[in-house]
Structures are given as C-alpha cells and as structure tokens.
Protein backbone atom coordinates (compact mmCIF):
# COMPACT_ATOMS: atom_id res chain seq x y z
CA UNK A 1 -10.47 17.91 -9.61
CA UNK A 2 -14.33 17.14 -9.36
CA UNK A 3 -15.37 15.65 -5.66
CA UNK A 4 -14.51 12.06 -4.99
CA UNK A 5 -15.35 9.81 -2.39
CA UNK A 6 -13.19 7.10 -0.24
CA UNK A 7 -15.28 3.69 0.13
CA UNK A 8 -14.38 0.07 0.79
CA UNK A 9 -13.80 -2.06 -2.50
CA UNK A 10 -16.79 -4.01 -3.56
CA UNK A 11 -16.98 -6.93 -6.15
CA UNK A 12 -17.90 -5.35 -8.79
CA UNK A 13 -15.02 -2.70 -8.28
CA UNK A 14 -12.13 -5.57 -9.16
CA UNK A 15 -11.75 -5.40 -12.90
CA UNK A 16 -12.16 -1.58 -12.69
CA UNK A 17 -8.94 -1.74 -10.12
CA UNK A 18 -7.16 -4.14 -12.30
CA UNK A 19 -7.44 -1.52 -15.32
CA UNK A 20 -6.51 1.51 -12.94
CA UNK A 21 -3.80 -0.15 -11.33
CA UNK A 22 -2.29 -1.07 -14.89
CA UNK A 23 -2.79 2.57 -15.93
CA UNK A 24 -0.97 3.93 -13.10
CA UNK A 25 1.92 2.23 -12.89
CA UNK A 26 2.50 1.81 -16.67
CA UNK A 27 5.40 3.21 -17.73
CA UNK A 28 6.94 4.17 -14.30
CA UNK A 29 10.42 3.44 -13.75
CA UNK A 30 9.93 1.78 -10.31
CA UNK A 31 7.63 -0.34 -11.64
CA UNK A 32 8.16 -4.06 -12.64
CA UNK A 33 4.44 -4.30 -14.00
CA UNK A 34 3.12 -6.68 -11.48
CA UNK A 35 1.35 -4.46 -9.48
CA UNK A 36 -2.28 -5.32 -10.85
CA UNK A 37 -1.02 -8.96 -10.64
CA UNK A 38 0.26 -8.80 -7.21
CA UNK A 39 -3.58 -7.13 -5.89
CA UNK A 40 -5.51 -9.60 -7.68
CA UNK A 41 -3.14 -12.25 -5.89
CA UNK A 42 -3.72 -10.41 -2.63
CA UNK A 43 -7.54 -10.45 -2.77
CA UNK A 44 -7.67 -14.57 -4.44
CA UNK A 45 -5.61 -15.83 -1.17
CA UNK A 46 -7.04 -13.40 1.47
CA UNK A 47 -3.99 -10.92 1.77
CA UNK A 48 -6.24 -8.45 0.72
CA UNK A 49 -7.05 -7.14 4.46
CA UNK A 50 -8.25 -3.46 3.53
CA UNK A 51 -8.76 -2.19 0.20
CA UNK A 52 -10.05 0.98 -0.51
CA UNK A 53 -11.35 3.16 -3.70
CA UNK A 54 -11.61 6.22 -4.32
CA UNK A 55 -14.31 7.52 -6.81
CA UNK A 56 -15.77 10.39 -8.42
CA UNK A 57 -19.19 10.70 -9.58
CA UNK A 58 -18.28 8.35 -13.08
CA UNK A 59 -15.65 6.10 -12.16
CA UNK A 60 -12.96 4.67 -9.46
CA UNK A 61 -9.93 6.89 -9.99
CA UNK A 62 -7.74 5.50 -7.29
CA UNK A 63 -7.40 2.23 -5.20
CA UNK A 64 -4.81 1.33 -2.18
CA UNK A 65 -4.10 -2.04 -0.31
CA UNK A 66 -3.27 -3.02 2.81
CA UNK A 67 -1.49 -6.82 3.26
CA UNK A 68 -0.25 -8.52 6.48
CA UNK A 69 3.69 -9.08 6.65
CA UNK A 70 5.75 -11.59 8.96
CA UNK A 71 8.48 -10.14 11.41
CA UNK A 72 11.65 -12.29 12.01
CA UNK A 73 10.89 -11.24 15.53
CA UNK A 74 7.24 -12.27 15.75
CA UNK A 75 5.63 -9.48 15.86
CA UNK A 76 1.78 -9.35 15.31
CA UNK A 77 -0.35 -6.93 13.59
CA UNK A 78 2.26 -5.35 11.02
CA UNK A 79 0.95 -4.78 7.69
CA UNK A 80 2.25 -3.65 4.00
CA UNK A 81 0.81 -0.50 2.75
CA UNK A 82 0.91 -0.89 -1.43
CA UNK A 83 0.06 -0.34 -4.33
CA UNK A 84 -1.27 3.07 -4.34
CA UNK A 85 -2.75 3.70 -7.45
CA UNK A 86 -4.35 7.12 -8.93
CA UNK A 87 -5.99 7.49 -12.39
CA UNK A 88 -2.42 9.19 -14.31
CA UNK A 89 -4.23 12.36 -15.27
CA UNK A 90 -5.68 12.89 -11.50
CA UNK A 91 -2.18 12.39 -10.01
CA UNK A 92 -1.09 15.12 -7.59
CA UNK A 93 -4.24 16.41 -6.88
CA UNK A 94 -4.34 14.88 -3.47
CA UNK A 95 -6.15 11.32 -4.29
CA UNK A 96 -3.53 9.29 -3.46
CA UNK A 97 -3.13 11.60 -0.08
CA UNK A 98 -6.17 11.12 0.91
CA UNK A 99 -6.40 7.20 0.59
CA UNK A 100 -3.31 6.88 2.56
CA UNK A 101 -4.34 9.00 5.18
CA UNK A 102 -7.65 7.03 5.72
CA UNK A 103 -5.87 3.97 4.90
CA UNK A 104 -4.11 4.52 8.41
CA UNK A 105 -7.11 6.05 10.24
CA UNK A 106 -8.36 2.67 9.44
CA UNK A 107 -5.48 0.52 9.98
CA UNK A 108 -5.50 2.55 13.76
CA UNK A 109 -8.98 1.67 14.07
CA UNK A 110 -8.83 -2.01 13.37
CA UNK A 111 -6.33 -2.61 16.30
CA UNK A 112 -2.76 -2.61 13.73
CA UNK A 113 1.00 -2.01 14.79
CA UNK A 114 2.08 -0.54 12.47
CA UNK A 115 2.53 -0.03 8.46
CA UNK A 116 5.34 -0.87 6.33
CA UNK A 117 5.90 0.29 2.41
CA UNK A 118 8.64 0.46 -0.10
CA UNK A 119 8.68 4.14 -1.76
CA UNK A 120 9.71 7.51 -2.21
CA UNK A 121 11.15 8.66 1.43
CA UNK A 122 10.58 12.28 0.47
CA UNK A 123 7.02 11.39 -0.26
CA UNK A 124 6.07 9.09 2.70
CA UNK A 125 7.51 11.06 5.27
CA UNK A 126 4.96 13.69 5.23
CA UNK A 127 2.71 10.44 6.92
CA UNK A 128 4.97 10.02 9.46
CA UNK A 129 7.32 6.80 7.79
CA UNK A 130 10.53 6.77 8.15
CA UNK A 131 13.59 4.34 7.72
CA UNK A 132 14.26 2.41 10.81
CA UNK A 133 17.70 0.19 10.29
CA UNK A 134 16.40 -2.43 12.62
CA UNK A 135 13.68 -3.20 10.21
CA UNK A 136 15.12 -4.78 7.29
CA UNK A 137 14.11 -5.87 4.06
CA UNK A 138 16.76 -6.93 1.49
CA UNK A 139 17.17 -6.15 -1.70
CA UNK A 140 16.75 -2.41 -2.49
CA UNK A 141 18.06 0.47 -0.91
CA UNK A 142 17.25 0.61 2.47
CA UNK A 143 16.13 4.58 3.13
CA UNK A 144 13.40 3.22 0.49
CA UNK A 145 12.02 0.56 3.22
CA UNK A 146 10.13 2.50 5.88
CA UNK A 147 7.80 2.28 8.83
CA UNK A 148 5.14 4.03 10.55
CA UNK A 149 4.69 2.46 14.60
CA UNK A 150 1.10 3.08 15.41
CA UNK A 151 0.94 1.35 18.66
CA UNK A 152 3.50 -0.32 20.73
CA UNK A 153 7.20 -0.35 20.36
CA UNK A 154 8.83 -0.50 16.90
CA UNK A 155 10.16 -4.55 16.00
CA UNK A 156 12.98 -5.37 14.94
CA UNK A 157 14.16 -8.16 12.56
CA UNK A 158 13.25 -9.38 9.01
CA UNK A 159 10.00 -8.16 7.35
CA UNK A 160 8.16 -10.64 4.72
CA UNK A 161 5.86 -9.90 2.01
CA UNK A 162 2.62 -11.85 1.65
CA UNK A 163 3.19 -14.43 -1.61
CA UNK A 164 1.17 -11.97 -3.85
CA UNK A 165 4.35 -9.66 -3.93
CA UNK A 166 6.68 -12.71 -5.92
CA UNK A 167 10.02 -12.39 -5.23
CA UNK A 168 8.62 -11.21 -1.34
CA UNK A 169 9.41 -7.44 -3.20
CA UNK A 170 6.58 -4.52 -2.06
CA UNK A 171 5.23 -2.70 -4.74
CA UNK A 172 6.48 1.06 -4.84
C-alpha cells in the first residue's frame, strides 16, 4: 500500500464517499446496503459531527463517521462510531486502523464521552471497546454492541441512533 493521508471531509469529497462507501460494503453479509444512504442522511440533517477520509495520492480510499446518540439516562457527549469504509482491494492493510484510531484521538480532543459501534467484537477490541450489559441496544446480539468510555463514568440505559440509521440500527 502506497502512502495515504487522514484529512477532514470536504465538499467536494461527498459523491466520492458515496461511491466508496457503496463499494465497501457491497456484498458483505452484515450489510443491509444503506450504509451510503444512512452518511448522506447524516451529513443533510447535521449528524454528521466528524467525518474523515483517508486518501492516497489519486483518490479517497477510505471514509469513517462519527454521529451523536441519545442515552435513556441522559447522558451527554456519547457518539456512534460507523460506517467505516475502505476501498475493497486496500482492506487489511491498516486504512481502516488508522481512521479509527484518529477518529478517537479526535473524538478525545473535542471534549466526547465516549464512542459506541455495532461490529465485530474480535475486531474492535484491539481499540479498547468492549460489551458493557448496562448499555443496551435492542435488536442484535448484544456482545456485537460495544463501548469505549473516554472520560467520565460509563452510562447506563438505552442508546439511540441518530434518524440517518432507519430502523435506529448502527451500521456494522
């Protein structure tokens, strides 16, 4: 893999994202399809707190978003980490690492709680997510719902999805 770089998302970056997004999840079988749906959604009603790109010296070849969620027990400053998207033939060659990794740095910065996600427990846990049974999100399997506390104690209670995400489901 050639040198990329990690930037925030311009405007002319959104169809580009749309297309890579599409590629990425396309044919996955955790994937409903809705994932370049659910960012353009994000971005059109201001979800869209942090999106970043990364991009090698041709083209974006991955993308990750960052969306607030609502706490049953009011807690502030909790957001969804998702879609992660990498360019299919660049997977595994640390892209998607890297995004999440300043995805957080940046979450820390900007004064967040904490992150939630729905994915691969084997995967996130090397970013310090885990499962925490007194965060709950219905509907899928519940080791797949984690959370990474990055200041303050962990809540507790219901976690909703902005609108973007449909049924209130998080993107894998």
């Amino acid at each position: 893999m050639s040198a990329f770089t990690i930037r925030p998302e311009d405007t002319a970056d959104h169809a580009a994202i749309h297309a890579l997004t599409a590629k990425a999840f396309a044919g996955q079988p955790q994937s409903d399809g809705n994932e370049p749906r659910i960012v353009d959604e994000l971005r059109e009603s201001g979800d869209l707190v942090l999106s970043l790109v990364a991009e090698d010296a041709e083209r974006i070849v991955g993308h990750i978003a960052f969306s607030p969620v609502t706490i049953s027990d009011g807690s502030k400053r909790w957001f969804a980490l998702g879609p992660v998207s990498v360019k299919p033939d660049l997977q595994r060659t640390g892209i998607g690492n890297a995004l999440i990794l300043r995805g957080i740095a940046r979450m820390r910065q900007d004064g967040a709680n904490g992150i939630v996600l729905l994915g691969d427990p084997d995967y996130y846990a090397r970013f310090g997510f885990e499962h925490d049974p007194e965060l709950r999100y219905p509907g899928p399997e519940p080791r797949y719902f984690q959370c990474l506390v990055l200041s303050g104690e962990p809540p507790r209670g219901k976690v909703s999805f902005p609108a973007a995400f449909g049924t209130n489901e998080a993107s894998r």
